[in-house]
C-alpha atoms as a PDB file:
ATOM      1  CA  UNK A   1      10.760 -11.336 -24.733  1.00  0.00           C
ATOM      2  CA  UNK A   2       9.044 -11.158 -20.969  1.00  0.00           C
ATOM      3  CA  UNK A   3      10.592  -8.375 -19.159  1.00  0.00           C
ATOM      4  CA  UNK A   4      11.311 -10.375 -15.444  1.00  0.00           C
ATOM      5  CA  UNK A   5       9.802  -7.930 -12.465  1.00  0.00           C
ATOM      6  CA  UNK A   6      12.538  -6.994  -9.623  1.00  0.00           C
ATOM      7  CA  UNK A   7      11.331  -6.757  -6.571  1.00  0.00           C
ATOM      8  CA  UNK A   8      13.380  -4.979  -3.153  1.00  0.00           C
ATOM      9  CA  UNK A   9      13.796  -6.636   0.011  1.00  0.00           C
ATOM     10  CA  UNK A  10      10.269  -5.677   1.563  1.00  0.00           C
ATOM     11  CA  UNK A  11       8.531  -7.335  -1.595  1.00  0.00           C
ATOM     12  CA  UNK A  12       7.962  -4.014  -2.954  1.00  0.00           C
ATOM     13  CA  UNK A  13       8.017  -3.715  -7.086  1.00  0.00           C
ATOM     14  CA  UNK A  14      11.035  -1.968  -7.834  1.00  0.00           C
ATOM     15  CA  UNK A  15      10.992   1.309  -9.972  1.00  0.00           C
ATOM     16  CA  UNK A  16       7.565   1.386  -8.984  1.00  0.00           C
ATOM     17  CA  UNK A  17       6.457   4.902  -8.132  1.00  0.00           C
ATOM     18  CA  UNK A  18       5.025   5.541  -4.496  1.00  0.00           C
ATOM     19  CA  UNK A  19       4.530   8.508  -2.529  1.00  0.00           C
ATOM     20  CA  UNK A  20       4.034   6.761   1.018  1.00  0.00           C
ATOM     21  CA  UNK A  21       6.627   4.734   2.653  1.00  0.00           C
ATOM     22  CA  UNK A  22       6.517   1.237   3.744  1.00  0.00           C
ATOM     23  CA  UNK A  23       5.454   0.965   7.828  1.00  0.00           C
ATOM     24  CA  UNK A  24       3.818   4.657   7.628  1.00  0.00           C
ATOM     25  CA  UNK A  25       0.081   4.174   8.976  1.00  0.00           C
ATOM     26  CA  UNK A  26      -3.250   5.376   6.603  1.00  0.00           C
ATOM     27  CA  UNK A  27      -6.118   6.518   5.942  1.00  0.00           C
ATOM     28  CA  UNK A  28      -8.414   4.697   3.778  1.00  0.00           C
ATOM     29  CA  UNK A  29     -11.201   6.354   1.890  1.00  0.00           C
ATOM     30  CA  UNK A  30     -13.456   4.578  -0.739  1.00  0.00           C
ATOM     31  CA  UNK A  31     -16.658   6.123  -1.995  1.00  0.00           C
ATOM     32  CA  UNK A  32     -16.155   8.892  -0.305  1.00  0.00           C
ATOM     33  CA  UNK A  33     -16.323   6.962   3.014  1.00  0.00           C
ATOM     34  CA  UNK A  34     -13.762   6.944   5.540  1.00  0.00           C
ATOM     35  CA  UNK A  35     -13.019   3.513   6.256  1.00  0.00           C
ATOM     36  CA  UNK A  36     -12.328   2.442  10.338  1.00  0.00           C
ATOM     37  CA  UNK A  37      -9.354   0.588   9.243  1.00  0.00           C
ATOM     38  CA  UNK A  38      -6.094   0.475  11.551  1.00  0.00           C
ATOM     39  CA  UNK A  39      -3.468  -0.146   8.688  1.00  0.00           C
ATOM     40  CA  UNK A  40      -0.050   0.566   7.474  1.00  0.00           C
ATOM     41  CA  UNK A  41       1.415   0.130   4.307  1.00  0.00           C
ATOM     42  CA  UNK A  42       3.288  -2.989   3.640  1.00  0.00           C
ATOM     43  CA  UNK A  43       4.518  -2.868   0.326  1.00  0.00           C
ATOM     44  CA  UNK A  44       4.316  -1.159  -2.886  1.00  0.00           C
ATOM     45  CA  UNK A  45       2.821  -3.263  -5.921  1.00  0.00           C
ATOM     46  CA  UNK A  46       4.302  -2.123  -9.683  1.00  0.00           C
ATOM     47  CA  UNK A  47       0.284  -0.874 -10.617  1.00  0.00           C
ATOM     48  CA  UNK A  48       0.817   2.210  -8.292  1.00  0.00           C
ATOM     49  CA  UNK A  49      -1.361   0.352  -5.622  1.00  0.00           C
ATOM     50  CA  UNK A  50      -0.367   0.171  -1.770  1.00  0.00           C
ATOM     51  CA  UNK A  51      -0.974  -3.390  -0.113  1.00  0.00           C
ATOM     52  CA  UNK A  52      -2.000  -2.613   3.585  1.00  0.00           C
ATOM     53  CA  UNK A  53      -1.782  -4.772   6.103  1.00  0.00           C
ATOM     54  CA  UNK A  54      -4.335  -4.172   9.169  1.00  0.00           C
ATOM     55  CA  UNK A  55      -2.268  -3.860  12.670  1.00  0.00           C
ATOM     56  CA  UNK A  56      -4.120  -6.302  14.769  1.00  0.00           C
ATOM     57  CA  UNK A  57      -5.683  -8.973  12.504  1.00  0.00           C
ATOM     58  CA  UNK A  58      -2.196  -9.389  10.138  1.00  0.00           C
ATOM     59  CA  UNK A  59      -4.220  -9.267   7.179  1.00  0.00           C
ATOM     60  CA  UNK A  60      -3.806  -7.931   4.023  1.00  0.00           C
ATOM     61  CA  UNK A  61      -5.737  -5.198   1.714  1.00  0.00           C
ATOM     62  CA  UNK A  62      -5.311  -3.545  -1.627  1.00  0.00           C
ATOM     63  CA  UNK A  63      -5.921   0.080  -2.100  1.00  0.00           C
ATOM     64  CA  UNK A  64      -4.797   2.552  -5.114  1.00  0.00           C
ATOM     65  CA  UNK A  65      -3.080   5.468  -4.198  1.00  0.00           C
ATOM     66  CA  UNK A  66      -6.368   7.715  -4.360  1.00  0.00           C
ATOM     67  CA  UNK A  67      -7.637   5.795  -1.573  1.00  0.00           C
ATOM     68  CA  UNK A  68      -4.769   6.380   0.792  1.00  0.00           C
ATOM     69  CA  UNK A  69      -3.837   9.761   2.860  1.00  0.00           C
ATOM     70  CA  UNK A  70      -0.627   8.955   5.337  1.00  0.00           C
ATOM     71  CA  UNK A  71      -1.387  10.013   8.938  1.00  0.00           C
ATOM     72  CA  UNK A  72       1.004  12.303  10.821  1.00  0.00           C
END
């Protein structure tokens, strides 16, 4: 029997473990490089990944959870 996925009002997977909030902006590092990205976290996917969405273009990226550092 397939297990149906819940998800909560902003899309997010629920029961899905995330330390950043939805709307706080980040820091995106891959490779060890800083990447110039102006993004904030838009929802939390059920694989412990973050799916950013960059402030002026309204488009989307995935990062996992190593990648992302909030911002104060």
């Amino acid at each position: 029997m397939l297990s149906t996925l819940r998800y909560d009002i902003d899309g997010s997977a629920i029961g899905a473990h995330h330390d950043i909030p939805v709307g706080t902006p980040v820091r995106v590092t891959r490779g060890g490089v800083v990447q110039a990205w102006d993004v904030v976290v838009f929802r939390h996917d059920r694989n412990g990944t973050y799916r950013l969405r960059f402030v002026e273009a309204g488009t989307y990226v995935t990062a996992h959870a190593d990648e992302v550092e909030a911002l104060a």
